[in-house]
PDB file of N, CA and C in Angstrom:
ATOM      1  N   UNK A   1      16.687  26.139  -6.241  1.00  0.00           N
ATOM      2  CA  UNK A   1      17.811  25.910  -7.102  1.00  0.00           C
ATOM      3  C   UNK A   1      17.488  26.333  -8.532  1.00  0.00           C
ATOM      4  N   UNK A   2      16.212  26.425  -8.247  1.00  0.00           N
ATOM      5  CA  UNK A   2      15.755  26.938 -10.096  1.00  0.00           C
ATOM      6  C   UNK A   2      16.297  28.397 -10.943  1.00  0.00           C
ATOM      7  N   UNK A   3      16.104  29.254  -9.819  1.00  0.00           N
ATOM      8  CA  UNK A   3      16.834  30.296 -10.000  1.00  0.00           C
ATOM      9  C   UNK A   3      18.656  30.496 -10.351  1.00  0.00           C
ATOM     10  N   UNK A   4      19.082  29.249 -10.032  1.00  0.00           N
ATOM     11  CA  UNK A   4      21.358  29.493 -10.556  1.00  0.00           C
ATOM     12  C   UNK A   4      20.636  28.870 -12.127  1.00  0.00           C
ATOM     13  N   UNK A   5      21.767  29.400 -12.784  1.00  0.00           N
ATOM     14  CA  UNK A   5      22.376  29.502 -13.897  1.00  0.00           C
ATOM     15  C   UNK A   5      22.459  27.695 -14.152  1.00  0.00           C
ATOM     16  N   UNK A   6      22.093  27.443 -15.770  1.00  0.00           N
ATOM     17  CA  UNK A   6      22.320  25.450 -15.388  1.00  0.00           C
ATOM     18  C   UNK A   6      23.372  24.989 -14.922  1.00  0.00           C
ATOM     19  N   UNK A   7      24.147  26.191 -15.517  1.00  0.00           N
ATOM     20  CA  UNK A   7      26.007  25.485 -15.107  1.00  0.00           C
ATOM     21  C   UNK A   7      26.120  25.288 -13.672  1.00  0.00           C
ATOM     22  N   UNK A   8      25.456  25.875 -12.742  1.00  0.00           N
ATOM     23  CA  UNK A   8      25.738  26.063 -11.632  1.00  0.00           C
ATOM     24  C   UNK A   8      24.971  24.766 -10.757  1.00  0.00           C
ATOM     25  N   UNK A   9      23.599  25.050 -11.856  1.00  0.00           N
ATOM     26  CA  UNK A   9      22.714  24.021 -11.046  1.00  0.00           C
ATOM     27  C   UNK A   9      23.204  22.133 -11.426  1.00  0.00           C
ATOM     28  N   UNK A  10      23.880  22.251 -12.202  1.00  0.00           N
ATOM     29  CA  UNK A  10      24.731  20.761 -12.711  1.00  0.00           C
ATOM     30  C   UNK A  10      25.987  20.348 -11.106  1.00  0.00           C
ATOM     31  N   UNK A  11      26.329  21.985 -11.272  1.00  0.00           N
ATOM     32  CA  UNK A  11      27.366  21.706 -10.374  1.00  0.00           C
ATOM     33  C   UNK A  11      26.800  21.017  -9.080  1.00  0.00           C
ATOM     34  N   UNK A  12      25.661  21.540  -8.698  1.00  0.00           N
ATOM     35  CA  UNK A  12      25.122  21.518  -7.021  1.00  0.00           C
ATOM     36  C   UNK A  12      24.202  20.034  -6.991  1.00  0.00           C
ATOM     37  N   UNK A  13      24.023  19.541  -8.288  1.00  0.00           N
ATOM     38  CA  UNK A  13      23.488  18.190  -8.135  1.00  0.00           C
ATOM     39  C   UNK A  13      24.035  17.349  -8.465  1.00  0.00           C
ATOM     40  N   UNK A  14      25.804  17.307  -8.675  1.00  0.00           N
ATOM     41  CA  UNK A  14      26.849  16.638  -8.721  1.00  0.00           C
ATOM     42  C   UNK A  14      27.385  16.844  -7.203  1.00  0.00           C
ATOM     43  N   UNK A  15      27.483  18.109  -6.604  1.00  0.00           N
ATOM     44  CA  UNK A  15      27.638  17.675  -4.939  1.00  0.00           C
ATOM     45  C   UNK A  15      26.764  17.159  -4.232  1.00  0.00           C
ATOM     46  N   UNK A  16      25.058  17.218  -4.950  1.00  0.00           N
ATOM     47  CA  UNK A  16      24.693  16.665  -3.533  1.00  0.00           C
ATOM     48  C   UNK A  16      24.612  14.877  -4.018  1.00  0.00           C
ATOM     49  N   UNK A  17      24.900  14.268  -5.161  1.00  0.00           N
ATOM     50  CA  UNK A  17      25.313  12.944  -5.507  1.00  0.00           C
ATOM     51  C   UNK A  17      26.413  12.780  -4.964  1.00  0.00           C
ATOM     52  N   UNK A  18      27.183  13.172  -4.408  1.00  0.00           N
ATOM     53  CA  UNK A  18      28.083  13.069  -3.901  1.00  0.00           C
ATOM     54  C   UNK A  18      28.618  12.353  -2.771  1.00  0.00           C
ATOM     55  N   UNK A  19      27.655  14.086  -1.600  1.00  0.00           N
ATOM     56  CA  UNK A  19      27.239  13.732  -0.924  1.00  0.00           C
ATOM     57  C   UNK A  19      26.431  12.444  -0.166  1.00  0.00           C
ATOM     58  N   UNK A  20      25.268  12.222  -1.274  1.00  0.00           N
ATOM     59  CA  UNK A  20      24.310  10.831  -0.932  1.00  0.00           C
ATOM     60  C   UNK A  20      25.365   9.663  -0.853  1.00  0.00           C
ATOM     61  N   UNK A  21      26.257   9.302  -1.658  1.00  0.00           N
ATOM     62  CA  UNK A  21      27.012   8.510  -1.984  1.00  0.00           C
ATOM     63  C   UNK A  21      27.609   8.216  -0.238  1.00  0.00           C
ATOM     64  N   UNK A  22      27.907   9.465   0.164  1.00  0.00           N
ATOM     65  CA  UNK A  22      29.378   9.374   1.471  1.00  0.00           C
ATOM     66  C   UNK A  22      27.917   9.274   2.404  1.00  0.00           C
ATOM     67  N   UNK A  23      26.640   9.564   2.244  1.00  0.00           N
ATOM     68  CA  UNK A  23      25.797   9.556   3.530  1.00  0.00           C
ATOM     69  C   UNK A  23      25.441   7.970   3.850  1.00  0.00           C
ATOM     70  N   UNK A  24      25.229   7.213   2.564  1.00  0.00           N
ATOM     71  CA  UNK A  24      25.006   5.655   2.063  1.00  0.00           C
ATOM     72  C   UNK A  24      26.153   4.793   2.754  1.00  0.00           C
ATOM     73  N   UNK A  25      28.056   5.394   2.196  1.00  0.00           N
ATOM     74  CA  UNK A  25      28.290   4.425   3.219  1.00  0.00           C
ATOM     75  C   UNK A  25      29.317   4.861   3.930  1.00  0.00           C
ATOM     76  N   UNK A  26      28.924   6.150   4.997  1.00  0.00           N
ATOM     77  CA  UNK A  26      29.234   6.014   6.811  1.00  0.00           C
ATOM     78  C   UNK A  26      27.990   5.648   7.605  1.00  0.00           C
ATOM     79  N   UNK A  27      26.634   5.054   6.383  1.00  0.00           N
ATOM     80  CA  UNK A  27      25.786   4.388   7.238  1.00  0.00           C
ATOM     81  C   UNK A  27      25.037   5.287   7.509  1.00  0.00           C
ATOM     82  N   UNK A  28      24.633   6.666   7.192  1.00  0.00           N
ATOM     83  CA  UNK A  28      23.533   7.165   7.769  1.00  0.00           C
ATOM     84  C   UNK A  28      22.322   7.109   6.782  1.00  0.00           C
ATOM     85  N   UNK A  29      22.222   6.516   5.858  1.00  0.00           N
ATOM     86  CA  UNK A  29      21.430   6.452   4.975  1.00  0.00           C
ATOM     87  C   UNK A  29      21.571   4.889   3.885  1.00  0.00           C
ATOM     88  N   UNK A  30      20.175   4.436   3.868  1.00  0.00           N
ATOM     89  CA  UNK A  30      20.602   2.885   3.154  1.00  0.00           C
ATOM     90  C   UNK A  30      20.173   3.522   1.850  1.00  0.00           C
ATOM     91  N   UNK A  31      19.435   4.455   0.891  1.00  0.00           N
ATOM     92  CA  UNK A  31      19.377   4.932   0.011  1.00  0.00           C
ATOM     93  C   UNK A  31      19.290   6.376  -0.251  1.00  0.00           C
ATOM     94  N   UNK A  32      19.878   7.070  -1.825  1.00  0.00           N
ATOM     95  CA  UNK A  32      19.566   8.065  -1.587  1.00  0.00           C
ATOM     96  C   UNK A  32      18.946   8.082  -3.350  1.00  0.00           C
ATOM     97  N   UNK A  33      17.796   8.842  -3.472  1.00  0.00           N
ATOM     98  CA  UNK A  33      17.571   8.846  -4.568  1.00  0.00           C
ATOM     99  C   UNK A  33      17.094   9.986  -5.885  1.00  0.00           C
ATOM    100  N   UNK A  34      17.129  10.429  -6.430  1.00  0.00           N
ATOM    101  CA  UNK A  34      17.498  12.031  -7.171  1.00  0.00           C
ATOM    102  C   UNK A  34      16.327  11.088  -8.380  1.00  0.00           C
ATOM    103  N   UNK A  35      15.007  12.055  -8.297  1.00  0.00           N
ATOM    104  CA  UNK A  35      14.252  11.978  -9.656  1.00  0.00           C
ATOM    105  C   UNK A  35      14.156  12.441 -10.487  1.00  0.00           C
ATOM    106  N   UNK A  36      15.060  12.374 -11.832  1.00  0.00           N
ATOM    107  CA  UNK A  36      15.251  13.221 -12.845  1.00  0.00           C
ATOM    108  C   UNK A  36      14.090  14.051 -13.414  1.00  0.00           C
ATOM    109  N   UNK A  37      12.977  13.511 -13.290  1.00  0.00           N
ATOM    110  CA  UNK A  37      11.451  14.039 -13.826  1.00  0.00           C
ATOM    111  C   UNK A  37      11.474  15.176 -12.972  1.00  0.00           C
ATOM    112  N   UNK A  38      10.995  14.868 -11.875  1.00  0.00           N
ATOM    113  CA  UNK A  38      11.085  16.251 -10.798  1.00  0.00           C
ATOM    114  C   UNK A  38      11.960  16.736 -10.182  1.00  0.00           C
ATOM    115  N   UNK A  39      13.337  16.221 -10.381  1.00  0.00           N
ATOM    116  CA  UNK A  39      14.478  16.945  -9.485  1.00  0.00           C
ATOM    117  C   UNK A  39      14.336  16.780  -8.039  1.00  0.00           C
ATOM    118  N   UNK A  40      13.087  16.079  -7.843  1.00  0.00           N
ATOM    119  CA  UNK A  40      13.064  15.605  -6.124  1.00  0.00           C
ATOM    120  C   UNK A  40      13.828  14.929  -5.183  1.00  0.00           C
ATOM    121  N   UNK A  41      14.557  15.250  -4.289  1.00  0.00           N
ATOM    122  CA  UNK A  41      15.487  14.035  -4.054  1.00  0.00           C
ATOM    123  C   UNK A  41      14.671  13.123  -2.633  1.00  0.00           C
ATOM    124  N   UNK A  42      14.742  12.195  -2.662  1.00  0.00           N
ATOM    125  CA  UNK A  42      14.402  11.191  -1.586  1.00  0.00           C
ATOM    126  C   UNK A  42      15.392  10.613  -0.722  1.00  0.00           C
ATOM    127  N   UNK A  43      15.156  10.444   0.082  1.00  0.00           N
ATOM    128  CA  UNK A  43      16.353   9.520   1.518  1.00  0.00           C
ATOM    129  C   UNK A  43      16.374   8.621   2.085  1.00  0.00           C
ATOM    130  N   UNK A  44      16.409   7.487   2.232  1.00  0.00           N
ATOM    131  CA  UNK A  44      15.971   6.499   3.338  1.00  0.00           C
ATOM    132  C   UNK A  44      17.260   6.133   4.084  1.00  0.00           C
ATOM    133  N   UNK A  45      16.617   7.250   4.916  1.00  0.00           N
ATOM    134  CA  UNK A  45      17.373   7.738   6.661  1.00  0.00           C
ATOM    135  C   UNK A  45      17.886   6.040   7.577  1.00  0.00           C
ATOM    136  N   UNK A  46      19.070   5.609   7.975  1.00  0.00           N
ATOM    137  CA  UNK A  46      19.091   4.554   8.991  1.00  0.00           C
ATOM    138  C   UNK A  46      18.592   4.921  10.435  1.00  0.00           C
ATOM    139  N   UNK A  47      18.256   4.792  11.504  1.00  0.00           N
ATOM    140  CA  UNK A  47      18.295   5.254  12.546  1.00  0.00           C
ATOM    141  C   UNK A  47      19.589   5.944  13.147  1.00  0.00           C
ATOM    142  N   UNK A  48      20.426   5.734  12.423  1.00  0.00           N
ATOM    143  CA  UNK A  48      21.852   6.570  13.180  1.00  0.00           C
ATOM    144  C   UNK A  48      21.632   7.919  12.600  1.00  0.00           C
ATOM    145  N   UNK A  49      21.053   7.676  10.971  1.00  0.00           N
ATOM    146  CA  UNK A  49      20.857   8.842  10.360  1.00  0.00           C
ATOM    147  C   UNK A  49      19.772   9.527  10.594  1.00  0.00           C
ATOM    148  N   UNK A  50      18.728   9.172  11.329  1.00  0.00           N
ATOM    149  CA  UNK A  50      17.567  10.085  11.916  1.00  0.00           C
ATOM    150  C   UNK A  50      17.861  10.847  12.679  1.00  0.00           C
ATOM    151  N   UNK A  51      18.865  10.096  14.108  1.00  0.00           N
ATOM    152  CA  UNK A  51      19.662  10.946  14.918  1.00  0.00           C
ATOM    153  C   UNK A  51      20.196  11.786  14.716  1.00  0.00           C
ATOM    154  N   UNK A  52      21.174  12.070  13.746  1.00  0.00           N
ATOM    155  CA  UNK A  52      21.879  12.885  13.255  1.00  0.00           C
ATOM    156  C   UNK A  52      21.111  13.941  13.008  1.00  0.00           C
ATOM    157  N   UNK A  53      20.503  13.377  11.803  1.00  0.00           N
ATOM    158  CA  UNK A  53      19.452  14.484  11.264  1.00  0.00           C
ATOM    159  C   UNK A  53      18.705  15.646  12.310  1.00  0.00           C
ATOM    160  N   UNK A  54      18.136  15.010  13.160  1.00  0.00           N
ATOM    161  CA  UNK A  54      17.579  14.987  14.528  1.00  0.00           C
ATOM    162  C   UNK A  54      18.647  16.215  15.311  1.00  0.00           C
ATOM    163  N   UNK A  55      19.989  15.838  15.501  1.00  0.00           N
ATOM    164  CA  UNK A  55      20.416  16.670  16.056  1.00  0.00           C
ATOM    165  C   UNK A  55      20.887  18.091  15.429  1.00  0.00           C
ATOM    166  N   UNK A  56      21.222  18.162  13.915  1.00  0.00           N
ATOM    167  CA  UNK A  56      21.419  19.083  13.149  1.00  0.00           C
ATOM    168  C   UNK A  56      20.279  19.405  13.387  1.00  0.00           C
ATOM    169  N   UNK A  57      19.730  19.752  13.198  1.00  0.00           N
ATOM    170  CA  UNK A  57      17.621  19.847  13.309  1.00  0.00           C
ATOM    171  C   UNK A  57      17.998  20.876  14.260  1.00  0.00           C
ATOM    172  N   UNK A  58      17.865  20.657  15.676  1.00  0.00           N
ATOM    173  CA  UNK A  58      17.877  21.027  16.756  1.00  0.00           C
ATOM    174  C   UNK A  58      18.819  22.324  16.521  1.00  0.00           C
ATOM    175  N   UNK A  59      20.294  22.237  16.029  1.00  0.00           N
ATOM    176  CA  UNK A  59      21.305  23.548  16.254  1.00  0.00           C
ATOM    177  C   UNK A  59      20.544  24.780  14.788  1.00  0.00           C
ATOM    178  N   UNK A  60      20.059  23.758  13.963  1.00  0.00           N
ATOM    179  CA  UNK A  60      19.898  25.059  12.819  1.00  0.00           C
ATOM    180  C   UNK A  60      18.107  24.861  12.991  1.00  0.00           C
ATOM    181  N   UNK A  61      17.229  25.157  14.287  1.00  0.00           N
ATOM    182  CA  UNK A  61      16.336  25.089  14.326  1.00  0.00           C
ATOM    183  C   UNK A  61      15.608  26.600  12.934  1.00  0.00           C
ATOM    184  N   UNK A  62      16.065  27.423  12.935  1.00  0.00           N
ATOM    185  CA  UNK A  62      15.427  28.627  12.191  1.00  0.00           C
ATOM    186  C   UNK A  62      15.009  27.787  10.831  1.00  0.00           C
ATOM    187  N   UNK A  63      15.632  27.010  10.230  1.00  0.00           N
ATOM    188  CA  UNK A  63      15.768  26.504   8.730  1.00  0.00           C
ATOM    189  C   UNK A  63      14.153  25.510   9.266  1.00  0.00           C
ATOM    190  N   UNK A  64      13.588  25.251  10.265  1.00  0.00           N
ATOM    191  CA  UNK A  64      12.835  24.398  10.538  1.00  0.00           C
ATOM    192  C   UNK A  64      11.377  25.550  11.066  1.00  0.00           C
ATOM    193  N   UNK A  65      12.051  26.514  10.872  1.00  0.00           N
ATOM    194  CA  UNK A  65      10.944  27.512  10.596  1.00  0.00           C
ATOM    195  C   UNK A  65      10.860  28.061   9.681  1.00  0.00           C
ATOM    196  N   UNK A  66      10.974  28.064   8.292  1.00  0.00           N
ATOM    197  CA  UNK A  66      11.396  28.500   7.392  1.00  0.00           C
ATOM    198  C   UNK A  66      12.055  29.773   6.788  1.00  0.00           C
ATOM    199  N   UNK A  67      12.984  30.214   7.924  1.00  0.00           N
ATOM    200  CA  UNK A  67      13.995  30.991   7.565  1.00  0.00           C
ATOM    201  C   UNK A  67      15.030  30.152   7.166  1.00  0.00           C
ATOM    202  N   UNK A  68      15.702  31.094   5.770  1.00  0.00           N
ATOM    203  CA  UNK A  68      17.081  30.438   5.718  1.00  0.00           C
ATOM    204  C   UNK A  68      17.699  30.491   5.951  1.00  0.00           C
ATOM    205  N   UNK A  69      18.848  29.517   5.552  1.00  0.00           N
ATOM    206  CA  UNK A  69      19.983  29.166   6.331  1.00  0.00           C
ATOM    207  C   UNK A  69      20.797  30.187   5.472  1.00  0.00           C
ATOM    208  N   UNK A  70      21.879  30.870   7.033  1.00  0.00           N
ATOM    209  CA  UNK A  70      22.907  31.788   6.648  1.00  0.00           C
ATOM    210  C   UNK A  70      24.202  30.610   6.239  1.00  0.00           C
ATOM    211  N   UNK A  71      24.775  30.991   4.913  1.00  0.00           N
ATOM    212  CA  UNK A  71      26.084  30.112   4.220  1.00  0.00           C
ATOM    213  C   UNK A  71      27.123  29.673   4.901  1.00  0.00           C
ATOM    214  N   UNK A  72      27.668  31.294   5.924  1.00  0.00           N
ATOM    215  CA  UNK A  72      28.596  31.214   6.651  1.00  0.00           C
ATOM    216  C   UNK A  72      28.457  30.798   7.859  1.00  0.00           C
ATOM    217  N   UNK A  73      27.352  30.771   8.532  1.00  0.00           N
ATOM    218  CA  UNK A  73      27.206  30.009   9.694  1.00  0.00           C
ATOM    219  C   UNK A  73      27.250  28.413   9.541  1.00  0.00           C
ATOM    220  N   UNK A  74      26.642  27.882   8.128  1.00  0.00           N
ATOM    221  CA  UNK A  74      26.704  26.585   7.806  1.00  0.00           C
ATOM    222  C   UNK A  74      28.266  26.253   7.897  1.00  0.00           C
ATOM    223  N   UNK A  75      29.230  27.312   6.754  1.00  0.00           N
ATOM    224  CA  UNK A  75      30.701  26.776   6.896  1.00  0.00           C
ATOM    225  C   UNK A  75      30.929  26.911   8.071  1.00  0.00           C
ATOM    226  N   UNK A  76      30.876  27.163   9.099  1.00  0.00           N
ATOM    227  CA  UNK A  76      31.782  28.112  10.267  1.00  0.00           C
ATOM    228  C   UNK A  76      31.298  26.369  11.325  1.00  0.00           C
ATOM    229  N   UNK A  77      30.260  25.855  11.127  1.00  0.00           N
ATOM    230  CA  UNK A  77      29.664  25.037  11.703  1.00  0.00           C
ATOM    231  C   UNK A  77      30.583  23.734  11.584  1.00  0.00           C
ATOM    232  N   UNK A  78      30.451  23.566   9.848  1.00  0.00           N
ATOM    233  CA  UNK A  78      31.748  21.908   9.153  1.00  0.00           C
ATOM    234  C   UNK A  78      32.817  22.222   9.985  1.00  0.00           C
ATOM    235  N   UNK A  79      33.121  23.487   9.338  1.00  0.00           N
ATOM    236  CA  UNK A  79      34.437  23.775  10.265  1.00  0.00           C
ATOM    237  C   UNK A  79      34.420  23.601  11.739  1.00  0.00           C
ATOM    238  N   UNK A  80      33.873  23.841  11.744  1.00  0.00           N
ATOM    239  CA  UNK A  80      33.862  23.696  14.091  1.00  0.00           C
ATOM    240  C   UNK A  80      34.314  21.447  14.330  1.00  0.00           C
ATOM    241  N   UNK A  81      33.333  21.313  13.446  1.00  0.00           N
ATOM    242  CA  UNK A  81      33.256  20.210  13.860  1.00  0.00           C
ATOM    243  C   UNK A  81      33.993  18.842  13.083  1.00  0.00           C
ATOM    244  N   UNK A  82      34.619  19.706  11.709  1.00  0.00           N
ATOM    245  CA  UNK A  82      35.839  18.886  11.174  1.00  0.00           C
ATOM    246  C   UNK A  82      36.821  18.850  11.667  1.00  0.00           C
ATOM    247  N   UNK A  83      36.983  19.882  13.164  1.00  0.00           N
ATOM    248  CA  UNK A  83      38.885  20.018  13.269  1.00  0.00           C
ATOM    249  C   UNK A  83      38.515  19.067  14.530  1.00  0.00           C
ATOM    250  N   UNK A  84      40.017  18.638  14.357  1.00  0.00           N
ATOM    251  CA  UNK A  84      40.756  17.816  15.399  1.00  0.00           C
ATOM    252  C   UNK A  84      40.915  18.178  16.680  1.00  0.00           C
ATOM    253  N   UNK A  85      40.836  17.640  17.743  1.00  0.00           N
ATOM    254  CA  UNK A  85      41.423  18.418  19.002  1.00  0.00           C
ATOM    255  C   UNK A  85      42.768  18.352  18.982  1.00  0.00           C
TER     256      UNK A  85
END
């Protein structure tokens, strides 16, 4: 993240506070925590949220080899699994 622009990088650590916030309470996470010194963020995962984690894990295995993750496969993914039947 060091590399965007600050404006950008303000933006992306206002979504992922965000984020932590909605992970805290649908319960997959009892804390989430962002260290201003190092920009590190920390998690403390519930067991529903290990699972989860666990199973995202599994579909975007490459990111767990340290290739990265393609953007549009990430959207194409929310999307698959935000719509309704």
């Amino acid at each position: 993240m060091d590399e965007l622009p600050p404006e950008r990088q303000k933006e992306m650590m206002q979504a992922i506070n965000r984020m932590a916030d909605k992970l805290v309470r649908l319960g997959y996470a009892s804390k989430v925590a962002c260290h201003d010194s190092t920009g590190k963020l920390q998690t403390l995962w519930t067991p529903r949220g290990l699972a989860l984690q666990d199973e995202i894990s599994r579909i975007f295995d490459s990111v767990n080899s340290g290739e990265s993750l393609d953007f549009d496969e990430l959207q194409a993914f929310i999307i698959l699994l935000a719509m309704k039947p």
